[in-house]
N, C-alpha and C. Protein backbone atom coordinates (compact mmCIF):
# COMPACT_ATOMS: atom_id res chain seq x y z
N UNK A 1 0.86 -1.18 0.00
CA UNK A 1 0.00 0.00 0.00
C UNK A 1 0.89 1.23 0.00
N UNK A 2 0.41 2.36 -0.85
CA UNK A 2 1.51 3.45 -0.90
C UNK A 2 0.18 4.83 -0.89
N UNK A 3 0.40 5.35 -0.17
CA UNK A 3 -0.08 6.99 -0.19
C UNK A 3 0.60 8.49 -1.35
N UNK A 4 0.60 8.27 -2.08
CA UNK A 4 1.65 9.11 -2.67
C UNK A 4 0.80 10.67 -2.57
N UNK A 5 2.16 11.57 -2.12
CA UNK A 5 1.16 13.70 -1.54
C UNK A 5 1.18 14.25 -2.88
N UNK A 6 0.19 15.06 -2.83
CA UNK A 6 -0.24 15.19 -3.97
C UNK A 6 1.33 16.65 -4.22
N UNK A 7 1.49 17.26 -3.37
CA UNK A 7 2.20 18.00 -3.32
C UNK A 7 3.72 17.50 -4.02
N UNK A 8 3.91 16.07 -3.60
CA UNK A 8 5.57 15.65 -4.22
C UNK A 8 4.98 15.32 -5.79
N UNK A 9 4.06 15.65 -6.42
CA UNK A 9 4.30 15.78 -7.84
C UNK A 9 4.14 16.76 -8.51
N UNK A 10 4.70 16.85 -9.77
CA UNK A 10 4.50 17.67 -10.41
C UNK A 10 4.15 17.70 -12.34
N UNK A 11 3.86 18.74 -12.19
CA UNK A 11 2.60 18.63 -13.65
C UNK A 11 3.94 18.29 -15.20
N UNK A 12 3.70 17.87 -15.47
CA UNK A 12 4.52 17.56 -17.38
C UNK A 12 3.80 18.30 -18.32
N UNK A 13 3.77 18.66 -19.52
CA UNK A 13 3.15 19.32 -20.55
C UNK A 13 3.09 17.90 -21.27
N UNK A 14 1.92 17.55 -21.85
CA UNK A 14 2.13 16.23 -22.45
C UNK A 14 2.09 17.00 -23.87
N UNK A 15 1.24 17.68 -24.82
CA UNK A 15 1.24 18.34 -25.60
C UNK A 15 0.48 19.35 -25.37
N UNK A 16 0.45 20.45 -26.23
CA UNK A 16 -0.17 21.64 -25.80
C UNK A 16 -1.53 21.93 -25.29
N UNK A 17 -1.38 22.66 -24.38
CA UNK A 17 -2.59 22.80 -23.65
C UNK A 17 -3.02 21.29 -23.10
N UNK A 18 -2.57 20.58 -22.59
CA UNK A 18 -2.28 19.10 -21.70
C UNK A 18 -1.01 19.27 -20.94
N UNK A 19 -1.58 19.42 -19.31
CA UNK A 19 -0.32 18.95 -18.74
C UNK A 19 -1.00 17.37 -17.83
N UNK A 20 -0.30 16.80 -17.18
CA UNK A 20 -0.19 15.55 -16.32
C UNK A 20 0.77 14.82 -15.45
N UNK A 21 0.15 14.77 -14.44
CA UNK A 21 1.16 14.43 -13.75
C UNK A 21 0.44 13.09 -12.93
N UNK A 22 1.36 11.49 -12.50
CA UNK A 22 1.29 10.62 -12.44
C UNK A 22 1.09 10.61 -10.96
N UNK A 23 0.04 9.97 -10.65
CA UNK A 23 -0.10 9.80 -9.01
C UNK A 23 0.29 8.59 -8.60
N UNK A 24 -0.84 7.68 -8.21
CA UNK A 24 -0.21 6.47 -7.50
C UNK A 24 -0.04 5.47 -8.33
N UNK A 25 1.07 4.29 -8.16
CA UNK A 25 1.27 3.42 -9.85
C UNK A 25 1.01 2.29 -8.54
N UNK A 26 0.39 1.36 -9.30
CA UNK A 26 0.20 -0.29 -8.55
C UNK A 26 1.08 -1.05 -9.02
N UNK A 27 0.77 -2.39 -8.30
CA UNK A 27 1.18 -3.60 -9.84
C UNK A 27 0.93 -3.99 -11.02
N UNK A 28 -0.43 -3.31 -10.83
CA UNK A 28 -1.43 -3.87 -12.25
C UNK A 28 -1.63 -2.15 -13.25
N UNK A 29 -1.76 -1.41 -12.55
CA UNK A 29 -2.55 0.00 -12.65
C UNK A 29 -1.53 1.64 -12.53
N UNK A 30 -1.91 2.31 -13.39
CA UNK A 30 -1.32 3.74 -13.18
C UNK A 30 -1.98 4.60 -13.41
N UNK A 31 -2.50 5.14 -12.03
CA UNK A 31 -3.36 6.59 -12.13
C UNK A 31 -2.52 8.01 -12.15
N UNK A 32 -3.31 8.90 -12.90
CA UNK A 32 -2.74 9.99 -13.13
C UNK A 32 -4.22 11.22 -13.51
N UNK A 33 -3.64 12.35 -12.93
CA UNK A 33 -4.25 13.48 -12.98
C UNK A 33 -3.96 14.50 -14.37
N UNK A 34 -5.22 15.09 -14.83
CA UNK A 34 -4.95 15.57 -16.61
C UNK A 34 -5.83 16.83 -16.43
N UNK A 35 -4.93 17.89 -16.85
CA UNK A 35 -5.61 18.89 -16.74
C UNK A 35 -5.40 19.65 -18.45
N UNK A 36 -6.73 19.77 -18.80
CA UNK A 36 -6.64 20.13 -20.41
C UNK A 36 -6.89 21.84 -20.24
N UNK A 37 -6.75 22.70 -20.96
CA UNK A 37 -6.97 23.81 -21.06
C UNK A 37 -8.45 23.69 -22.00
N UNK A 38 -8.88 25.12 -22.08
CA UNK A 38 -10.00 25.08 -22.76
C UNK A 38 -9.53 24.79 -24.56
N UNK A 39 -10.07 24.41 -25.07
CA UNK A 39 -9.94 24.25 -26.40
C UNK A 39 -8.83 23.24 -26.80
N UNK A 40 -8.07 22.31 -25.86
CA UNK A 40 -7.05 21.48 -26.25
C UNK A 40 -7.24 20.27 -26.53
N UNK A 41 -6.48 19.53 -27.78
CA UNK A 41 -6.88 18.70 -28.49
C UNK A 41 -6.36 17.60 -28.55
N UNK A 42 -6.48 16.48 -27.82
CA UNK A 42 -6.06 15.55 -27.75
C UNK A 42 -6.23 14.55 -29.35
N UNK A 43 -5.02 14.47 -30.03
CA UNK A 43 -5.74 13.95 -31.43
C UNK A 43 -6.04 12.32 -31.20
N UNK A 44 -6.94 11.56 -32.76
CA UNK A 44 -6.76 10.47 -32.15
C UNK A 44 -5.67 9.26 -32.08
N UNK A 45 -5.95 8.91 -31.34
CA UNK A 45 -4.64 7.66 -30.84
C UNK A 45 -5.03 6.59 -30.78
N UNK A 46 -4.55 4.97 -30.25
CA UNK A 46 -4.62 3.87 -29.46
C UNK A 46 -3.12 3.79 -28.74
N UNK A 47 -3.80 2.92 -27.61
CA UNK A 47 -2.80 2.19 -26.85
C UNK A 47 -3.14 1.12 -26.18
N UNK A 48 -2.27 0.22 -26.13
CA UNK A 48 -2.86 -1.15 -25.48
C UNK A 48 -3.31 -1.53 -24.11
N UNK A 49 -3.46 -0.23 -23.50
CA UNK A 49 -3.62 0.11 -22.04
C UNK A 49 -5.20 0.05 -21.86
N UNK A 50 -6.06 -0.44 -21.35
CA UNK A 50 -7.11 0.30 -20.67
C UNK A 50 -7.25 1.62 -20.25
N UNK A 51 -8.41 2.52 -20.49
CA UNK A 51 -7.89 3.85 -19.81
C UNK A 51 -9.28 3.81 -19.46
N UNK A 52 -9.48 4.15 -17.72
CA UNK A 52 -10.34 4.13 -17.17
C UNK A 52 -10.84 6.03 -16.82
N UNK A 53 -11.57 6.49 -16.97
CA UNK A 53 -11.40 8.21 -16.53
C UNK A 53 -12.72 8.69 -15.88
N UNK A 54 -12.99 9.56 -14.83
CA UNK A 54 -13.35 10.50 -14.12
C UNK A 54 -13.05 11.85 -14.94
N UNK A 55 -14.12 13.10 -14.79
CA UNK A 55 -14.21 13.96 -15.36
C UNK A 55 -14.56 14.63 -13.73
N UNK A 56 -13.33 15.52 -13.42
CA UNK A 56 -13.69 16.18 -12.02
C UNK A 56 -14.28 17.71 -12.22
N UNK A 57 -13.79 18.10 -13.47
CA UNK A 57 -14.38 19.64 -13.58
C UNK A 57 -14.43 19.72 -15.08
N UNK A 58 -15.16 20.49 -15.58
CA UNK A 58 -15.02 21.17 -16.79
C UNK A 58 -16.34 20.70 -17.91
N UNK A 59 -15.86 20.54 -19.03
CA UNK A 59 -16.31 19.78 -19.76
C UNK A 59 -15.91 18.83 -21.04
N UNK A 60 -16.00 17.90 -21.29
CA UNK A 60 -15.19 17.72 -22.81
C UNK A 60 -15.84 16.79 -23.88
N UNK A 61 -15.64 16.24 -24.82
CA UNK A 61 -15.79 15.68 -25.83
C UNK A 61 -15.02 14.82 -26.19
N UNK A 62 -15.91 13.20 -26.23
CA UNK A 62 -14.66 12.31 -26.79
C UNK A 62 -15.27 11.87 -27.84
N UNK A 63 -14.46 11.47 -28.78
CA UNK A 63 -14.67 10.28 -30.37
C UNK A 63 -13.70 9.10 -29.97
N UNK A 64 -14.75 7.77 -29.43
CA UNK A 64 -14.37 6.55 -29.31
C UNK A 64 -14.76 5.45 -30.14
N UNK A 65 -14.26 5.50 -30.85
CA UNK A 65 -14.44 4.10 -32.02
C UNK A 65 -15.42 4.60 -33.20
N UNK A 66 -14.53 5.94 -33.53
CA UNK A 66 -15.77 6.29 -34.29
C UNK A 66 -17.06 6.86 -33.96
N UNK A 67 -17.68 7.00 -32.37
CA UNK A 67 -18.57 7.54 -31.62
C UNK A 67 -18.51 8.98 -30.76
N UNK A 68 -19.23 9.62 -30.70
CA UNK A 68 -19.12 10.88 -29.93
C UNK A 68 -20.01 11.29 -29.06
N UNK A 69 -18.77 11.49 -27.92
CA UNK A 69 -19.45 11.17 -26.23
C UNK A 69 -19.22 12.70 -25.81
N UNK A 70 -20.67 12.89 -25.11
CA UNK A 70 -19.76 14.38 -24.56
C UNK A 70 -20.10 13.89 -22.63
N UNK A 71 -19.22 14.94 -22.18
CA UNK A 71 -19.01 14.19 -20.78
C UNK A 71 -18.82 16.01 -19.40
N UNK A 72 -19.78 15.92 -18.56
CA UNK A 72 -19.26 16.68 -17.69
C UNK A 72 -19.17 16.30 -16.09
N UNK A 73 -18.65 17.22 -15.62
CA UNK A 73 -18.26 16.80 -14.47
C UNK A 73 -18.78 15.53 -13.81
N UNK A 74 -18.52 14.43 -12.84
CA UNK A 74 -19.29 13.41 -12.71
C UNK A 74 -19.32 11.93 -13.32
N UNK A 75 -18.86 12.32 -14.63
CA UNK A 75 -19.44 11.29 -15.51
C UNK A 75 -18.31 10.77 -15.78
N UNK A 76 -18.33 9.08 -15.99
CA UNK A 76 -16.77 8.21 -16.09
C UNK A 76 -16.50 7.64 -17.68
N UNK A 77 -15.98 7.25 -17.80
CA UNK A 77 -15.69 6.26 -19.20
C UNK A 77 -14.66 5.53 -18.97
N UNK A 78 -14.52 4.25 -20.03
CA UNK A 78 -13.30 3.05 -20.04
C UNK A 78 -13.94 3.12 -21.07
N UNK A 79 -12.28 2.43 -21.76
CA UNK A 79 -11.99 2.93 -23.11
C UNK A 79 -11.04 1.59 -23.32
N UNK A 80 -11.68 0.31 -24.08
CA UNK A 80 -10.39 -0.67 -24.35
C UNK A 80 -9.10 0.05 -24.67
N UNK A 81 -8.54 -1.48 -24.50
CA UNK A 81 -6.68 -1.15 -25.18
C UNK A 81 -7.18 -1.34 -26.61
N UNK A 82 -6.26 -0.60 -27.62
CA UNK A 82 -6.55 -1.12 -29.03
C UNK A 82 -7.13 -0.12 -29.42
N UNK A 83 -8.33 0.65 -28.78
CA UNK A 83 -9.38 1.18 -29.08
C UNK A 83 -9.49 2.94 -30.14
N UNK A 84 -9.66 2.66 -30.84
CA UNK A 84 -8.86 4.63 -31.37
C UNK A 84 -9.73 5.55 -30.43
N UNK A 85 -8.79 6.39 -29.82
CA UNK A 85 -10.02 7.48 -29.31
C UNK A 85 -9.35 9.01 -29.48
N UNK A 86 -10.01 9.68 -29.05
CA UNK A 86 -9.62 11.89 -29.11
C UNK A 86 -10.11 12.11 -28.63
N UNK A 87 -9.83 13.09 -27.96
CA UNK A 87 -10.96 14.28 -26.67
C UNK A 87 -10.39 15.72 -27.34
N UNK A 88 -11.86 16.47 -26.88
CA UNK A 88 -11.31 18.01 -26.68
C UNK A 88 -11.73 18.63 -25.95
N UNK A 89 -11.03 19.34 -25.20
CA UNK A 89 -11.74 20.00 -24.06
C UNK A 89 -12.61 21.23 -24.45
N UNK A 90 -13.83 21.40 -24.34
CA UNK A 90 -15.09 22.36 -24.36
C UNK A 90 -14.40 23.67 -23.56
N UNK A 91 -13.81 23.30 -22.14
CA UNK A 91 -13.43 24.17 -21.35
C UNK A 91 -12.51 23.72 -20.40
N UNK A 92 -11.47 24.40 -19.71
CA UNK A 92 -10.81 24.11 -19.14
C UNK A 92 -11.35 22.87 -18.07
N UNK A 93 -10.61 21.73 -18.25
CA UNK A 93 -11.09 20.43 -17.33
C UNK A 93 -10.09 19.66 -16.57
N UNK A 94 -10.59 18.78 -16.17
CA UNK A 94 -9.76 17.91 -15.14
C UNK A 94 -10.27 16.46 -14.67
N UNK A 95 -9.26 15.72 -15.44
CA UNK A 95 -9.48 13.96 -15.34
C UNK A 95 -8.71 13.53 -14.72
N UNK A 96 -9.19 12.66 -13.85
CA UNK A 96 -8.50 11.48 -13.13
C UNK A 96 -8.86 9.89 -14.16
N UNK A 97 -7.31 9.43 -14.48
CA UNK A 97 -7.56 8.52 -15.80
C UNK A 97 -6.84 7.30 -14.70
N UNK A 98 -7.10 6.14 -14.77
CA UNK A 98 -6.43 4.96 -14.63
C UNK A 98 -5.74 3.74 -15.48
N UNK A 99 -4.61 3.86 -16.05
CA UNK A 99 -4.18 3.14 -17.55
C UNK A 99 -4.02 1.65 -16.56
N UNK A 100 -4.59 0.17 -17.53
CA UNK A 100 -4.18 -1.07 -17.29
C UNK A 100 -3.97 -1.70 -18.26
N UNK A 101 -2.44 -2.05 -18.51
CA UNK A 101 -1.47 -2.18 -17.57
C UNK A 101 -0.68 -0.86 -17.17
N UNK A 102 0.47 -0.81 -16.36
CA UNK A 102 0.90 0.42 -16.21
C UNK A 102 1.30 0.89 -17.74
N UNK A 103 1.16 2.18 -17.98
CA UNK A 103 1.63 3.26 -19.01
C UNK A 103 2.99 3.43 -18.51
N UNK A 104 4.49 2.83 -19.04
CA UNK A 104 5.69 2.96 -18.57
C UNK A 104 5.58 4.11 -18.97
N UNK A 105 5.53 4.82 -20.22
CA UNK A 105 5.92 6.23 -20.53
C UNK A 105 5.47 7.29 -19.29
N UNK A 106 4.25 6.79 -18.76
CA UNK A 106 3.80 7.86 -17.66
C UNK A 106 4.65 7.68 -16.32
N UNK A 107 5.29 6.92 -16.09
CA UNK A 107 6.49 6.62 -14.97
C UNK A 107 7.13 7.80 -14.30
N UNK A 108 7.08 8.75 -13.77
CA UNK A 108 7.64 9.57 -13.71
C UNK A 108 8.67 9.59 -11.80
């Protein structure tokens, strides 16, 4: 069991208008905190990870498999590995995402 302070991390720019920074990593699991600016564009991608997400503030827009989800505060999604997806943030927001298996790149 590990407590990790929110204070001993700190934010990365993943691409513009995306920063993130990695909270607690398991054996199986790596959660991390995502804060998008308003209008930032996550293009689309896959990865073989599960990505589990919480929407704590804001608002945003995802295209998952070809589908379009809009999502505000409250509201969760999982997203297979494999799966193509994109978000954009409507307005400045904030996700709590859980990747399975760990996301080494998010290792920080």
């Amino acid at each position: 069991m590990m407590i990790v302070k929110n204070q001993s991390k700190q934010y990365i720019t993943a691409i513009a208008g995306v920063r993130r920074k990695t909270l607690a990593v398991g054996e199986k699991g790596l959660m991390g905190e995502f804060v998008l600016e308003a209008g930032a564009l996550l293009p689309p991608h896959t990865h073989p990870h599960e990505q589990i997400g919480y929407l704590v503030s804001g608002a945003m827009d995802f295209v998952i498999d070809g589908k379009v989800y809009s999502a505000e505060p409250g509201d969760s999604w999982a997203i297979p590995g494999n799966v193509e997806h994109s978000a954009k943030a409507l307005e400045t927001s904030v996700a709590i995402e859980v990747f399975v298996p760990i996301r080494e790149d998010y290792r920080d």
